[in-house]
PDB file of N, CA and C in Angstrom:
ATOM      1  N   UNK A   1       0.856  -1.205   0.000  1.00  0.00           N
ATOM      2  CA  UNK A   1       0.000   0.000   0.000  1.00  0.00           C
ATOM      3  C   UNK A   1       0.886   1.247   0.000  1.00  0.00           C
ATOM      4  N   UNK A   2       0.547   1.924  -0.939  1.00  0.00           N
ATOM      5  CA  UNK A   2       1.491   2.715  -1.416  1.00  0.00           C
ATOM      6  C   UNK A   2       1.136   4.274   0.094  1.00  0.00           C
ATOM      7  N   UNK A   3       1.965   5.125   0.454  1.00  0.00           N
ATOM      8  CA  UNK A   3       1.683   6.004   1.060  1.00  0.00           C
ATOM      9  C   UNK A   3       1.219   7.226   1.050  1.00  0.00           C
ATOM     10  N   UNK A   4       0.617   7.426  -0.446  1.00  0.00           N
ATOM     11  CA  UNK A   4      -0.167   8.460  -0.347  1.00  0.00           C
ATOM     12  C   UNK A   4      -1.754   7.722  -0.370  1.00  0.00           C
ATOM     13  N   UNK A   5      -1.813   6.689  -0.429  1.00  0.00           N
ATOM     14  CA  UNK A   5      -3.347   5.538  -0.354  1.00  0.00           C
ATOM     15  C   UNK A   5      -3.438   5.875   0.985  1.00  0.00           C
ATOM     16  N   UNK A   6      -2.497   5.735   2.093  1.00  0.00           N
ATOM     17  CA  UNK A   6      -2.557   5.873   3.655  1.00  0.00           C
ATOM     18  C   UNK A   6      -3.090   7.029   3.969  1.00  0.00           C
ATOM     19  N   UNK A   7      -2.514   8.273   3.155  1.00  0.00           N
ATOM     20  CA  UNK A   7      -2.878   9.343   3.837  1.00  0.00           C
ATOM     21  C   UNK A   7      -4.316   9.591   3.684  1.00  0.00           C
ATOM     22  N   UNK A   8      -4.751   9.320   2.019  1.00  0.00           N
ATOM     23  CA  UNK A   8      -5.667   9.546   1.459  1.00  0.00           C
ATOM     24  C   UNK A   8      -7.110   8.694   2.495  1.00  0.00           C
ATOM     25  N   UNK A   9      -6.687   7.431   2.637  1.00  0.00           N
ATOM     26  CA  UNK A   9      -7.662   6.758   3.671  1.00  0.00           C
ATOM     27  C   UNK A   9      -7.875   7.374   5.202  1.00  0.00           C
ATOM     28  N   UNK A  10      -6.703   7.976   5.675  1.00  0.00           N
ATOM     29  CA  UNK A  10      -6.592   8.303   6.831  1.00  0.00           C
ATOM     30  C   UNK A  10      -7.510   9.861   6.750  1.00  0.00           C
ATOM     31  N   UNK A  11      -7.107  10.538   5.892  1.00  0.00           N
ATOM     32  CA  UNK A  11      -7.531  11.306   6.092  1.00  0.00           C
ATOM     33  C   UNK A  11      -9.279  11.434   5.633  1.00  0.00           C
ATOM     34  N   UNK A  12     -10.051  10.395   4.475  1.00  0.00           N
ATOM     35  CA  UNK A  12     -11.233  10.218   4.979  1.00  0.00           C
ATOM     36  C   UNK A  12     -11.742   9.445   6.007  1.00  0.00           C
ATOM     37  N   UNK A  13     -10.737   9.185   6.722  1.00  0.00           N
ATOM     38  CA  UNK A  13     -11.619   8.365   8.544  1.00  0.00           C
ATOM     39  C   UNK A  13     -11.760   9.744   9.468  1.00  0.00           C
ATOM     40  N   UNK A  14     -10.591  10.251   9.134  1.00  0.00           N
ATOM     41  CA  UNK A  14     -10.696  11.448  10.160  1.00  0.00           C
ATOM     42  C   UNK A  14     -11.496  12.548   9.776  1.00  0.00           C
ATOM     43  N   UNK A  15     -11.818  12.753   8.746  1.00  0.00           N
ATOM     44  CA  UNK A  15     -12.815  13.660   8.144  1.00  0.00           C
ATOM     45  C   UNK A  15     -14.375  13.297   8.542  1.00  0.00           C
ATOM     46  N   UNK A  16     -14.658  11.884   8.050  1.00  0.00           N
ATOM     47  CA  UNK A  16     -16.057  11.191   8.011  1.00  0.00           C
ATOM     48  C   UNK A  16     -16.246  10.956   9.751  1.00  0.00           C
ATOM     49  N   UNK A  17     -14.920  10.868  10.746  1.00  0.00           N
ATOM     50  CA  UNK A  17     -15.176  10.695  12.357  1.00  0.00           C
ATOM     51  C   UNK A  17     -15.650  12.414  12.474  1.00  0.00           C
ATOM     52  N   UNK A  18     -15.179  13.228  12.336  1.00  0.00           N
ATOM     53  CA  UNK A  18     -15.632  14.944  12.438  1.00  0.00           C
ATOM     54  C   UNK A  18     -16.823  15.190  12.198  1.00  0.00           C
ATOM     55  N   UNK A  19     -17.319  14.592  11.056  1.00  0.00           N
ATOM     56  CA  UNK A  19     -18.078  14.815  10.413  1.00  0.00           C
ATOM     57  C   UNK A  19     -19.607  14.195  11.217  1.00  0.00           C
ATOM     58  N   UNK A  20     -19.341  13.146  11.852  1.00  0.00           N
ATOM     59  CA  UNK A  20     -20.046  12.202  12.748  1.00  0.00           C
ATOM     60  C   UNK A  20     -20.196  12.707  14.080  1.00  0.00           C
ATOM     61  N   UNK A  21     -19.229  13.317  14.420  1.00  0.00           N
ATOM     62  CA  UNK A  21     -19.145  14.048  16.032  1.00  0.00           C
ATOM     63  C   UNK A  21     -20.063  15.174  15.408  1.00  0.00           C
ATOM     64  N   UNK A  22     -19.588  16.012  14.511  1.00  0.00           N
ATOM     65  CA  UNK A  22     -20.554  17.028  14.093  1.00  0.00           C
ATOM     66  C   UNK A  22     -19.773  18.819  14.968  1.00  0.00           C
ATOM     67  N   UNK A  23     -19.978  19.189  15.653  1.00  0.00           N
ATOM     68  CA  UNK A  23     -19.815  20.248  16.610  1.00  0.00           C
ATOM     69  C   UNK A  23     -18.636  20.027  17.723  1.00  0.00           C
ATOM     70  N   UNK A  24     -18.039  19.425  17.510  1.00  0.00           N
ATOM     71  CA  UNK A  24     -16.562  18.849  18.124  1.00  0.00           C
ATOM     72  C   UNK A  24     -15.679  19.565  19.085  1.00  0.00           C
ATOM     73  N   UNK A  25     -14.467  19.528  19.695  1.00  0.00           N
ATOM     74  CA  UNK A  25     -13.960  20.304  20.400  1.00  0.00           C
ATOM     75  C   UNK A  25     -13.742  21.392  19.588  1.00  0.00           C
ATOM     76  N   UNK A  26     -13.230  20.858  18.175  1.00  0.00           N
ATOM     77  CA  UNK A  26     -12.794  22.160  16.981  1.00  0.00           C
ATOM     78  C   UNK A  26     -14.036  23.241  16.565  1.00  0.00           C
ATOM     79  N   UNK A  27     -15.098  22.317  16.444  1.00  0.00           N
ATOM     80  CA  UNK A  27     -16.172  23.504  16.423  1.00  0.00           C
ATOM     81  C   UNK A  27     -16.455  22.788  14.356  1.00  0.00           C
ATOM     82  N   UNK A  28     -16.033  21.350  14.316  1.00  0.00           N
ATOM     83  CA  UNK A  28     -16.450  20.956  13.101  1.00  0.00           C
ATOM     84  C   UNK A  28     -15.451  20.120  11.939  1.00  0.00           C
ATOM     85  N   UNK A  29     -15.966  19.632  11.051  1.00  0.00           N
ATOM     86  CA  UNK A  29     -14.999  19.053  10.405  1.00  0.00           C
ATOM     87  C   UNK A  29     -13.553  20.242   9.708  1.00  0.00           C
ATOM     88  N   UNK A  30     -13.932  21.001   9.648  1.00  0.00           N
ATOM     89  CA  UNK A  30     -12.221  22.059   9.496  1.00  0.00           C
ATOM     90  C   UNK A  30     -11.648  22.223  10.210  1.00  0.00           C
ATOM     91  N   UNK A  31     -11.938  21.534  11.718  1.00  0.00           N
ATOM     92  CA  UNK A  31     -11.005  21.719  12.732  1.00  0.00           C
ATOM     93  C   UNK A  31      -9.914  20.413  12.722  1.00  0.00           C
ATOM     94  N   UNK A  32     -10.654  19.456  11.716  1.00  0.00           N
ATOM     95  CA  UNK A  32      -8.732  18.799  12.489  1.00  0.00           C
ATOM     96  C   UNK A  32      -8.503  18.479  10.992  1.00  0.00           C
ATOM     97  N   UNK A  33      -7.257  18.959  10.783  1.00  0.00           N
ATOM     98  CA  UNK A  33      -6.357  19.349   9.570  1.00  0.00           C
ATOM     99  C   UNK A  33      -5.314  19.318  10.241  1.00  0.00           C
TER     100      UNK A  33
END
């Protein structure tokens, strides 16, 4: 698995988990970048 597949997956878990919390400590999915 090549490592931009990793980031690319990682970063829709952590997007779609934000996205699921909704109103988060960050205040939403643009908060964790």
């Amino acid at each position: 698995m090549s490592a931009k597949k990793v980031l690319v997956l990682f970063g829709a878990v952590t997007f779609g988990a934000s996205v699921l919390v909704g109103c988060g400590e960050d205040g939403g999915p643009a908060g964790l970048r």
